[in-house]
N, C-alpha and C. Protein backbone atom coordinates (compact mmCIF):
# COMPACT_ATOMS: atom_id res chain seq x y z
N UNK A 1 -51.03 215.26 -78.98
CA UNK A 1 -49.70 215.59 -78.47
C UNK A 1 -48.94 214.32 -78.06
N UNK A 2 -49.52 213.56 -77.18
CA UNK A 2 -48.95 212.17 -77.08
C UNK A 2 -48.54 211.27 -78.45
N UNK A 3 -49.02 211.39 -79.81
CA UNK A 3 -49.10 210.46 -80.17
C UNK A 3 -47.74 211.48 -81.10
N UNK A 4 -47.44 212.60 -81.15
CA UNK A 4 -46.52 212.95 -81.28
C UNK A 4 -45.01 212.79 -80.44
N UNK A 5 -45.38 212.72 -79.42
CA UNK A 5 -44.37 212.28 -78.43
C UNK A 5 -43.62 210.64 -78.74
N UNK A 6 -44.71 209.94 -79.02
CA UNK A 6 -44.80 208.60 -79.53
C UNK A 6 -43.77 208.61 -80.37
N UNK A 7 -44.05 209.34 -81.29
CA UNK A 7 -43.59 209.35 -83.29
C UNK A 7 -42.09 209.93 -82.98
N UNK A 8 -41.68 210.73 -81.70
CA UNK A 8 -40.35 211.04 -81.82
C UNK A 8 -39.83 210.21 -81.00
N UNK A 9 -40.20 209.19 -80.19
CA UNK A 9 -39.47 208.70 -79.34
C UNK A 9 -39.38 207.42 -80.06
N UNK A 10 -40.36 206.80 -80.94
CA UNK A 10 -39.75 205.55 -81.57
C UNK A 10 -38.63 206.00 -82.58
N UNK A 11 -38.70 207.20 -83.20
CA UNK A 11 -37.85 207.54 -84.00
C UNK A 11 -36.57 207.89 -83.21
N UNK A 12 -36.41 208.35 -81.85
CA UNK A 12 -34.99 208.31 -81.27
C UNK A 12 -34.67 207.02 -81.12
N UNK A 13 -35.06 205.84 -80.73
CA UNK A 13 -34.88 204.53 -80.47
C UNK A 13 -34.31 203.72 -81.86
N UNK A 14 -34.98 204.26 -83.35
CA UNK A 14 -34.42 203.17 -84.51
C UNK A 14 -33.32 203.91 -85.19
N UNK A 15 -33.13 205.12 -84.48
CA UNK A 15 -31.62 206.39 -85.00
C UNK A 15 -30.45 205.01 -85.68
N UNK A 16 -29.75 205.43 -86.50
CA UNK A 16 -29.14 204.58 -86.83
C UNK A 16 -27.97 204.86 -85.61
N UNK A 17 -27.71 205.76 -85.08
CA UNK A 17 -26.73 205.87 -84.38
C UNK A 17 -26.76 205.31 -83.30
N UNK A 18 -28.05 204.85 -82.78
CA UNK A 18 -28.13 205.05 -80.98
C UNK A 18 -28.75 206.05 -80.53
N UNK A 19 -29.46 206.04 -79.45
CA UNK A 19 -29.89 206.97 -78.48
C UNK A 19 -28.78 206.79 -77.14
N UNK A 20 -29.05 208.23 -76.49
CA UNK A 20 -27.45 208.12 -75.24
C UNK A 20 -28.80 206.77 -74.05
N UNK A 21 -28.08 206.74 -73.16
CA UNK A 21 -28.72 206.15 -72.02
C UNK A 21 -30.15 207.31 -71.80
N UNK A 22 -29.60 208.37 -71.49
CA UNK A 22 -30.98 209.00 -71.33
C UNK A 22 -32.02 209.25 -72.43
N UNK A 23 -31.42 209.34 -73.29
CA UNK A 23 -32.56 209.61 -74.33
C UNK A 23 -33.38 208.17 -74.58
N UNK A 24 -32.51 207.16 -74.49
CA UNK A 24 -33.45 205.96 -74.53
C UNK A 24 -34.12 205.59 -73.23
N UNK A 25 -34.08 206.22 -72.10
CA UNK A 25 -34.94 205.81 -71.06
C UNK A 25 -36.05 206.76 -70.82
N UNK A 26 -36.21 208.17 -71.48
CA UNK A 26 -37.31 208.85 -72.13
C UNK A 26 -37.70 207.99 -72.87
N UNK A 27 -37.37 207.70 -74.26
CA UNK A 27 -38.24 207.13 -75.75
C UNK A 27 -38.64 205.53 -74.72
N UNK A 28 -38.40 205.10 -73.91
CA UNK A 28 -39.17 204.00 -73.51
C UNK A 28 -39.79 204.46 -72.21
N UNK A 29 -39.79 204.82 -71.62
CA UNK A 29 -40.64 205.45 -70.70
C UNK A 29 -42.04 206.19 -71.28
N UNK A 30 -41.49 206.85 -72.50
CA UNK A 30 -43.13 207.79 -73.08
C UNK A 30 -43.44 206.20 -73.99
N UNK A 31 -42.86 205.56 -74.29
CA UNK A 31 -43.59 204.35 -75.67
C UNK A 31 -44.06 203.70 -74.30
N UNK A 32 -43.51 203.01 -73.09
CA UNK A 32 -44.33 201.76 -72.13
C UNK A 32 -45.86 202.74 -71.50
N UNK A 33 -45.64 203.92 -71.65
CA UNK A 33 -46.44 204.30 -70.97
C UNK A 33 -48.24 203.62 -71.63
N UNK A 34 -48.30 203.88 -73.27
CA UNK A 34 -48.50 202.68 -73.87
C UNK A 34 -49.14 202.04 -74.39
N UNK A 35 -47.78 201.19 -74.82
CA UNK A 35 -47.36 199.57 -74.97
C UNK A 35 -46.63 199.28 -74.14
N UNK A 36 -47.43 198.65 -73.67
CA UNK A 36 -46.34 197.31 -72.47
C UNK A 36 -45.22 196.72 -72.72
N UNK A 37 -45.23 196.36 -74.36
CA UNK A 37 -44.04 195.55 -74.67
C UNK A 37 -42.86 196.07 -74.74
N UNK A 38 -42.83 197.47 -74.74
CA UNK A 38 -41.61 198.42 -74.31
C UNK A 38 -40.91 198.43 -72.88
N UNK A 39 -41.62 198.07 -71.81
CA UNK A 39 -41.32 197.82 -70.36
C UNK A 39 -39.88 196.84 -70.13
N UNK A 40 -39.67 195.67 -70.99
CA UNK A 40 -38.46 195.24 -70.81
C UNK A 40 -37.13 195.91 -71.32
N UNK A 41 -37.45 196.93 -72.62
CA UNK A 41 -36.70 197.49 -73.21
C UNK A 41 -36.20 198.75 -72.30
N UNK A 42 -37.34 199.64 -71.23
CA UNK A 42 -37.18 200.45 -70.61
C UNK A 42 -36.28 199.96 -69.35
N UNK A 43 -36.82 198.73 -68.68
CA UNK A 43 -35.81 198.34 -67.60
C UNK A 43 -34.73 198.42 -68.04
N UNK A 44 -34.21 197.48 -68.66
CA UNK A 44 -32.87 197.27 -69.11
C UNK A 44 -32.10 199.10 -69.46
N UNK A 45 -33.03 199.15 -69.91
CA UNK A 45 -32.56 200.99 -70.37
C UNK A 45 -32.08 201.49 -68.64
N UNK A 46 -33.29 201.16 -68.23
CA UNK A 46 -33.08 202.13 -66.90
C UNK A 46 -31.71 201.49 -65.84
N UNK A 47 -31.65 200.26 -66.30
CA UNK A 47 -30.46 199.61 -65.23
C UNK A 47 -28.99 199.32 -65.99
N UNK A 48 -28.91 199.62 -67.10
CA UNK A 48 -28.07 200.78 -67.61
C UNK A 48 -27.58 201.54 -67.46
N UNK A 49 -28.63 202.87 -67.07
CA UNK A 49 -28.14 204.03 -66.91
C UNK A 49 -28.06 203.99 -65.41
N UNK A 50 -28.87 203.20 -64.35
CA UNK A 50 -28.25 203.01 -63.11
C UNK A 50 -26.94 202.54 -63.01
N UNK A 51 -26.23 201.75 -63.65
CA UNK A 51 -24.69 201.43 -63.19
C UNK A 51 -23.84 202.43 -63.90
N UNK A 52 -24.14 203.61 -64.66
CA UNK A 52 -23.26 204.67 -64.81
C UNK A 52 -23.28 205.96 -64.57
N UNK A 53 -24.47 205.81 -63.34
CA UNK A 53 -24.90 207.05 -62.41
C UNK A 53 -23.99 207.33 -61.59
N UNK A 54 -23.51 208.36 -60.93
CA UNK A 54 -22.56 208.75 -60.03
C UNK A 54 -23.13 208.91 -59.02
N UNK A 55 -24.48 209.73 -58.85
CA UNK A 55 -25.48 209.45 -57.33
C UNK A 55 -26.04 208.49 -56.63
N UNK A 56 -25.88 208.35 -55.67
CA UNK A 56 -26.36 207.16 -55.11
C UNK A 56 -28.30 207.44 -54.94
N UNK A 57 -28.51 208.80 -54.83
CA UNK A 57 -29.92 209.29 -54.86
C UNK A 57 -30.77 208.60 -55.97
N UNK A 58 -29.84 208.95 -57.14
CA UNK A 58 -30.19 208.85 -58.42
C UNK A 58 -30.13 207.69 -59.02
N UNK A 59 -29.30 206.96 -58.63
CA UNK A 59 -29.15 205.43 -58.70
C UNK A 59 -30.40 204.74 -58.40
N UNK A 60 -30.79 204.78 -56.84
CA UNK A 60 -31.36 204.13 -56.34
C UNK A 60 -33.17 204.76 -56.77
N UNK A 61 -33.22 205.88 -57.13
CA UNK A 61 -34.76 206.04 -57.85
C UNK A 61 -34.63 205.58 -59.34
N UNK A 62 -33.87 205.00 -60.06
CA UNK A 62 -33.51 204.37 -61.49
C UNK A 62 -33.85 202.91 -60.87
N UNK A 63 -33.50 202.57 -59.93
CA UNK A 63 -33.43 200.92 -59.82
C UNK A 63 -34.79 200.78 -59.32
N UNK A 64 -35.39 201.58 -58.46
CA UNK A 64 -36.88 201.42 -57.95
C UNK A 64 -37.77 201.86 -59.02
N UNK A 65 -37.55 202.76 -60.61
CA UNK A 65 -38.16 202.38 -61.23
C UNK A 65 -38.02 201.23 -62.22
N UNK A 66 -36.95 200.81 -62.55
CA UNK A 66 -36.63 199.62 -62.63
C UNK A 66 -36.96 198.16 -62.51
N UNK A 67 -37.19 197.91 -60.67
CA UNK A 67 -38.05 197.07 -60.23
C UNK A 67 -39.66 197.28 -60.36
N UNK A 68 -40.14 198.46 -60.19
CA UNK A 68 -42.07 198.77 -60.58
C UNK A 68 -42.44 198.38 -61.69
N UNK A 69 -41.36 198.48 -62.61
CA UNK A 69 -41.73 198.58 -64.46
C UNK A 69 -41.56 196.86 -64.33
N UNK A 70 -40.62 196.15 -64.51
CA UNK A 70 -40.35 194.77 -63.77
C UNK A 70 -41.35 194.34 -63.68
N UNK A 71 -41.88 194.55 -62.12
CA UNK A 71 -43.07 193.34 -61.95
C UNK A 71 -44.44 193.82 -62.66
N UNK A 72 -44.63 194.55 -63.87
CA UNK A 72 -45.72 195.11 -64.30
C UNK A 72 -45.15 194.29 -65.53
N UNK A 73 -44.23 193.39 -66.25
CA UNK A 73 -44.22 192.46 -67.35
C UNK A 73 -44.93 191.83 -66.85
N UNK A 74 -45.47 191.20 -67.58
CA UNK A 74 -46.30 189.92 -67.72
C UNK A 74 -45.16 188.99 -68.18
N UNK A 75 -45.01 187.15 -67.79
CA UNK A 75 -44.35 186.78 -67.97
C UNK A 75 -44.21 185.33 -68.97
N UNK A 76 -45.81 185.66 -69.14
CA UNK A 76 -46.15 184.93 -70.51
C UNK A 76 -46.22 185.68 -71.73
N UNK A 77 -45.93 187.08 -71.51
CA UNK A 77 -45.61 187.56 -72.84
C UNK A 77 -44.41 187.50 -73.22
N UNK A 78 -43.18 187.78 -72.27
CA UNK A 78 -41.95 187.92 -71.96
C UNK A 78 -41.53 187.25 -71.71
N UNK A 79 -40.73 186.11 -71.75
CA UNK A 79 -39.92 185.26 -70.67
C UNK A 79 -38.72 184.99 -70.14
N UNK A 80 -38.37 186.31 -70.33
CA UNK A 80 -37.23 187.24 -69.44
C UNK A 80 -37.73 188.21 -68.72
N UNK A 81 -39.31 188.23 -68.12
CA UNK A 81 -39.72 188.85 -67.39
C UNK A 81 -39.04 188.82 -65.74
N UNK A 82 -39.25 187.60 -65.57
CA UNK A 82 -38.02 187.23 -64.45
C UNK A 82 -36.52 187.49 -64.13
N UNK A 83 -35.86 186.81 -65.48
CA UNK A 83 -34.62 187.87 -65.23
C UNK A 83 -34.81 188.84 -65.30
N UNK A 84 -35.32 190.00 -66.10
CA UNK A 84 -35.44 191.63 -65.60
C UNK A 84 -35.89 191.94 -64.11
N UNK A 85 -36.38 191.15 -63.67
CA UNK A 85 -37.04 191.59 -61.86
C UNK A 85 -35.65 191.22 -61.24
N UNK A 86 -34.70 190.13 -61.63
CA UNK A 86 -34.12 189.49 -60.58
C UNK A 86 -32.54 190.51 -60.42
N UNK A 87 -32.66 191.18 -62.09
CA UNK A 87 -31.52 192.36 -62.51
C UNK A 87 -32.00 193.56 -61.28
N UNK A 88 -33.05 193.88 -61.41
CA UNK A 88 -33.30 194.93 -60.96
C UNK A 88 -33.83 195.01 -59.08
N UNK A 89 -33.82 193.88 -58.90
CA UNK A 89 -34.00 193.67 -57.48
C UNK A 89 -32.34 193.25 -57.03
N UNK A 90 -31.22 193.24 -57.77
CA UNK A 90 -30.07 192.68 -57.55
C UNK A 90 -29.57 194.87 -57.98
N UNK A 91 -29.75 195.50 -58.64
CA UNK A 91 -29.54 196.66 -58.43
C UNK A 91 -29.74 197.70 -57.60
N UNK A 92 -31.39 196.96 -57.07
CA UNK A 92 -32.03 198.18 -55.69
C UNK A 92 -31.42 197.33 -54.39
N UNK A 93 -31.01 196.08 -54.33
CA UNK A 93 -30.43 196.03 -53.30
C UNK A 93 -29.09 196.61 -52.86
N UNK A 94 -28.45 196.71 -53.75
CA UNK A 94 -27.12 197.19 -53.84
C UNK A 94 -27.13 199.19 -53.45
N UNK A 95 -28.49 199.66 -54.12
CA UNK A 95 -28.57 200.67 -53.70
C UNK A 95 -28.85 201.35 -52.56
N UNK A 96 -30.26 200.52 -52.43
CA UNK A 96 -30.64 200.27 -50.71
C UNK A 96 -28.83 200.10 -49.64
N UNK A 97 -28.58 199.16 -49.65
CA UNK A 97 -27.24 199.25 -49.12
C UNK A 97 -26.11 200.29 -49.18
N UNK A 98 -26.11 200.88 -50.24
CA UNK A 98 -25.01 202.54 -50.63
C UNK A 98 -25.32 203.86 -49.59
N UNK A 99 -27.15 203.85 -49.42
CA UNK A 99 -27.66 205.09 -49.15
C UNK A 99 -27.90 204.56 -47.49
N UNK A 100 -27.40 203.01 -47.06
CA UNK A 100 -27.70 203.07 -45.48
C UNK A 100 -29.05 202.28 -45.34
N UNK A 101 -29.87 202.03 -46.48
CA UNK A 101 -31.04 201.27 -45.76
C UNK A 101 -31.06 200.11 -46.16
N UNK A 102 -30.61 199.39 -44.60
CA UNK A 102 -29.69 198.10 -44.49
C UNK A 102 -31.24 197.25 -44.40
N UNK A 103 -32.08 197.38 -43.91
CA UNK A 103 -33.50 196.49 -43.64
C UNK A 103 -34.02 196.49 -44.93
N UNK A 104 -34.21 197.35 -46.28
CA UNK A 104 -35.02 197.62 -47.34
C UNK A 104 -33.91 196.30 -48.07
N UNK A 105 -32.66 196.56 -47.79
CA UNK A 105 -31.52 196.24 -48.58
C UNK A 105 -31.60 194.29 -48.73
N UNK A 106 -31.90 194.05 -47.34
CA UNK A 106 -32.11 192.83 -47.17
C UNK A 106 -33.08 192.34 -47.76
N UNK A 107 -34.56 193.03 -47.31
CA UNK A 107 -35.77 192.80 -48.01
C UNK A 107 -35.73 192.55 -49.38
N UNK A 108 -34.89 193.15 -50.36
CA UNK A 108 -34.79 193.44 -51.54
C UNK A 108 -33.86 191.87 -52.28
N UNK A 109 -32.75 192.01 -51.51
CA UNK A 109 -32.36 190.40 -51.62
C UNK A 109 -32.80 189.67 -50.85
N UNK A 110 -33.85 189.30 -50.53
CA UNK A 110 -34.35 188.15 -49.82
C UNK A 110 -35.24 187.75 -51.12
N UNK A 111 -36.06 188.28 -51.31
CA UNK A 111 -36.74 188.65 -52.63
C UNK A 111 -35.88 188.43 -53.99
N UNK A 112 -35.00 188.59 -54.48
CA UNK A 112 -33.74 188.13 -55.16
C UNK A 112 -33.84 186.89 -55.30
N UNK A 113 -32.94 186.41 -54.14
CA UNK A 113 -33.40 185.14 -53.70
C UNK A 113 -34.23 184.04 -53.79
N UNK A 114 -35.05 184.33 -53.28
CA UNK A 114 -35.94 183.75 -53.77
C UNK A 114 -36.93 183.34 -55.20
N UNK A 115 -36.35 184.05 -55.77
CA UNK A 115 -36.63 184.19 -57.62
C UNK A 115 -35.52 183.55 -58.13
N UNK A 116 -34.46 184.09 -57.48
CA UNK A 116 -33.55 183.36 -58.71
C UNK A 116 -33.15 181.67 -58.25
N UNK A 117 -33.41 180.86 -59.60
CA UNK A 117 -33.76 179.38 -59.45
C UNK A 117 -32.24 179.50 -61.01
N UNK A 118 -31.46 177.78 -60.93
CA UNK A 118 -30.61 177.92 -61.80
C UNK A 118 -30.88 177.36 -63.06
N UNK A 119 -32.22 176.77 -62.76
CA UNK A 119 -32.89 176.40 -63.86
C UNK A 119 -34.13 177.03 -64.25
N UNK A 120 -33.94 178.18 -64.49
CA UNK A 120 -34.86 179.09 -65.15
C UNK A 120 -34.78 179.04 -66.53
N UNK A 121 -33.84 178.90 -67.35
CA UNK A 121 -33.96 179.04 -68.81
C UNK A 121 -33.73 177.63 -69.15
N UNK A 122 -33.02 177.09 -68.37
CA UNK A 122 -33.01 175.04 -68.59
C UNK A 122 -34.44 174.92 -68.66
N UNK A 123 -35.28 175.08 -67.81
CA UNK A 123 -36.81 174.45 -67.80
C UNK A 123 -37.61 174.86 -68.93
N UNK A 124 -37.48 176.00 -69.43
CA UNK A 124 -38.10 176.79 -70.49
C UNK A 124 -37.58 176.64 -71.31
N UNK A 125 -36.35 175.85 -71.67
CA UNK A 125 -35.63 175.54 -73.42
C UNK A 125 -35.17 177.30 -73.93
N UNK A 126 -34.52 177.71 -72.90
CA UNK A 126 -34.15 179.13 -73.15
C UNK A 126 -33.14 179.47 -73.80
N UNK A 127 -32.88 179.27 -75.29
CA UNK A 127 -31.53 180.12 -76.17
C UNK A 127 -30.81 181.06 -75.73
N UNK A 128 -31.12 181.49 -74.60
CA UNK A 128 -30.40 182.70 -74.12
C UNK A 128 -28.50 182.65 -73.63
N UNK A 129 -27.68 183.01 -74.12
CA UNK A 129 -26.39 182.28 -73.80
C UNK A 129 -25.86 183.15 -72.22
N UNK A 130 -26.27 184.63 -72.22
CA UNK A 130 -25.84 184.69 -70.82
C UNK A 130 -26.95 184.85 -69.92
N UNK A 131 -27.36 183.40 -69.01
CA UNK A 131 -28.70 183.46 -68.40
C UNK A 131 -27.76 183.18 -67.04
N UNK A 132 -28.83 182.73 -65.80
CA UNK A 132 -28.41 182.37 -64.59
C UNK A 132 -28.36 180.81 -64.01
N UNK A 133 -28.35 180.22 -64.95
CA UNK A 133 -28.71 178.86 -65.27
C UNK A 133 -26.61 178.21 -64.86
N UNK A 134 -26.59 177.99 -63.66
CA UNK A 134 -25.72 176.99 -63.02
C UNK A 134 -24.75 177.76 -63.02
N UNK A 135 -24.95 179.26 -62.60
CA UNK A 135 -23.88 180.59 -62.16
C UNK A 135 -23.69 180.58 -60.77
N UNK A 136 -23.00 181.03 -59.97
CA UNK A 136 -23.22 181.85 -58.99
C UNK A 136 -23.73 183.07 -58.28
N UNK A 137 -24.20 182.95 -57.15
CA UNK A 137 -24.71 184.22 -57.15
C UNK A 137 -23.66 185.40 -56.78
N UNK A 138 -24.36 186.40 -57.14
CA UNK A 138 -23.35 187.80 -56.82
C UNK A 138 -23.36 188.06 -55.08
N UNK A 139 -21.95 188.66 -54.95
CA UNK A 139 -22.15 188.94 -53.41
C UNK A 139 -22.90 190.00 -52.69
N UNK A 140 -22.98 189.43 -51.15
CA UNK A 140 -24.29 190.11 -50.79
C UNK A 140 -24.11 191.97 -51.26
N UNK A 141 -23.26 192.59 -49.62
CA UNK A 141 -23.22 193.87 -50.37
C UNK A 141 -22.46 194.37 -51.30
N UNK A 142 -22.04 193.85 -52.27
CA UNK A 142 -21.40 195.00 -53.56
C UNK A 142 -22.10 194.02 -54.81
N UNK A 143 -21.45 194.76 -55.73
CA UNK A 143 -20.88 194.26 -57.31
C UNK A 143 -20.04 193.25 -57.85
N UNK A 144 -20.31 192.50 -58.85
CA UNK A 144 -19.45 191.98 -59.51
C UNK A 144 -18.15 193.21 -59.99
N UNK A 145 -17.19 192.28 -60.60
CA UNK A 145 -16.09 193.41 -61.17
C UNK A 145 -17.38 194.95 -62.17
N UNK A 146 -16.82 195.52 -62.59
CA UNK A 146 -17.53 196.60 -63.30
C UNK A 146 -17.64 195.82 -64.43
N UNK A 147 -19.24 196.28 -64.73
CA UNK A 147 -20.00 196.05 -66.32
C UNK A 147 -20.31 194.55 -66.24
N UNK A 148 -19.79 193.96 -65.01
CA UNK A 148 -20.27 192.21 -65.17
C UNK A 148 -21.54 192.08 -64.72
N UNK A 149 -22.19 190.91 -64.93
CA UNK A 149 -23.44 190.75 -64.81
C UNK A 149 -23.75 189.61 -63.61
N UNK A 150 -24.83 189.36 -62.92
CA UNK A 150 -24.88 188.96 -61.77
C UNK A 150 -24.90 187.67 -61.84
N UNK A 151 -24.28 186.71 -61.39
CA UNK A 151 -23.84 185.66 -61.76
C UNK A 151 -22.17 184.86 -62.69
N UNK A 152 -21.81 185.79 -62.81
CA UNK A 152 -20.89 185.56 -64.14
C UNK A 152 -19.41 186.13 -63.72
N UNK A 153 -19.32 186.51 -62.23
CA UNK A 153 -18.03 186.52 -61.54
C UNK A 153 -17.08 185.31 -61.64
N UNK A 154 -16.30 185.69 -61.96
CA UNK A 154 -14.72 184.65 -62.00
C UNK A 154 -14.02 184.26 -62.78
């Protein structure tokens, strides 16, 4: 049964059309369950569909799975394992803060913080063109403008 589950969820993922946000955070949620190497594909899926959630409930259990899936990359397989933690600890803080829990909220960017370095993809020879490499950081409690990415205000 799983390996049927498998066979439709890689097949929603290579649709020529697209999968919606949810359907691709199923087809990577049942594929990481696993292969691991689906876990960056699922974050990103999941913090996605966190910035076009309308609940703050619902938000903030997208970004906490988000961050679990996160620090379960390995970051010698990945090496955007880091930026995916630093996305998704920059989303649960923001959520933490929406729903009132101002101590988790901090915890969450302190932790942020402390990860994000501006030479993360400088040190690693990283091709990546939108990295965090000599950005700014995003402000404490909110968002960049909508759909911007953390660092890349102005």
């Amino acid at each position: 049964m799983l390996i049927d589950a498998e066979h439709i969820a890689r097949t929603v993922l290579l649709s020529s059309t697209g999968p919606d946000l949810a359907a691709e955070v199923w087809a990577c949620r049942t594929l990481a369950a696993r292969t691991p190497g689906y876990r960056s594909r699922l974050v990103s899926a999941l913090l996605r569909l966190e910035r076009v959630t309308d609940s703050p409930d619902t938000r903030l259990r997208l970004a906490e799975e988000a961050v679990a899936n996160a620090r379960q990359i390995d970051p010698v397989q990945d090496h955007h394992a880091t930026d995916l933690l630093i996305w998704a600890l920059y989303a649960l803080q923001f959520d933490l803060h929406a729903v009132g829990r101002t101590a988790e909220s901090s915890a969450a960017r302190q932790e942020f913080l402390d990860l994000y370095r501006p030479d993360l993809h400088v040190a690693k020879g990283c091709a990546v063109t939108v990295c965090y490499a000599g950005k700014k950081l995003p402000p404490v409690g909110g968002r960049t403008a909508a759909g911007q990415r953390p660092g890349t205000a102005e």
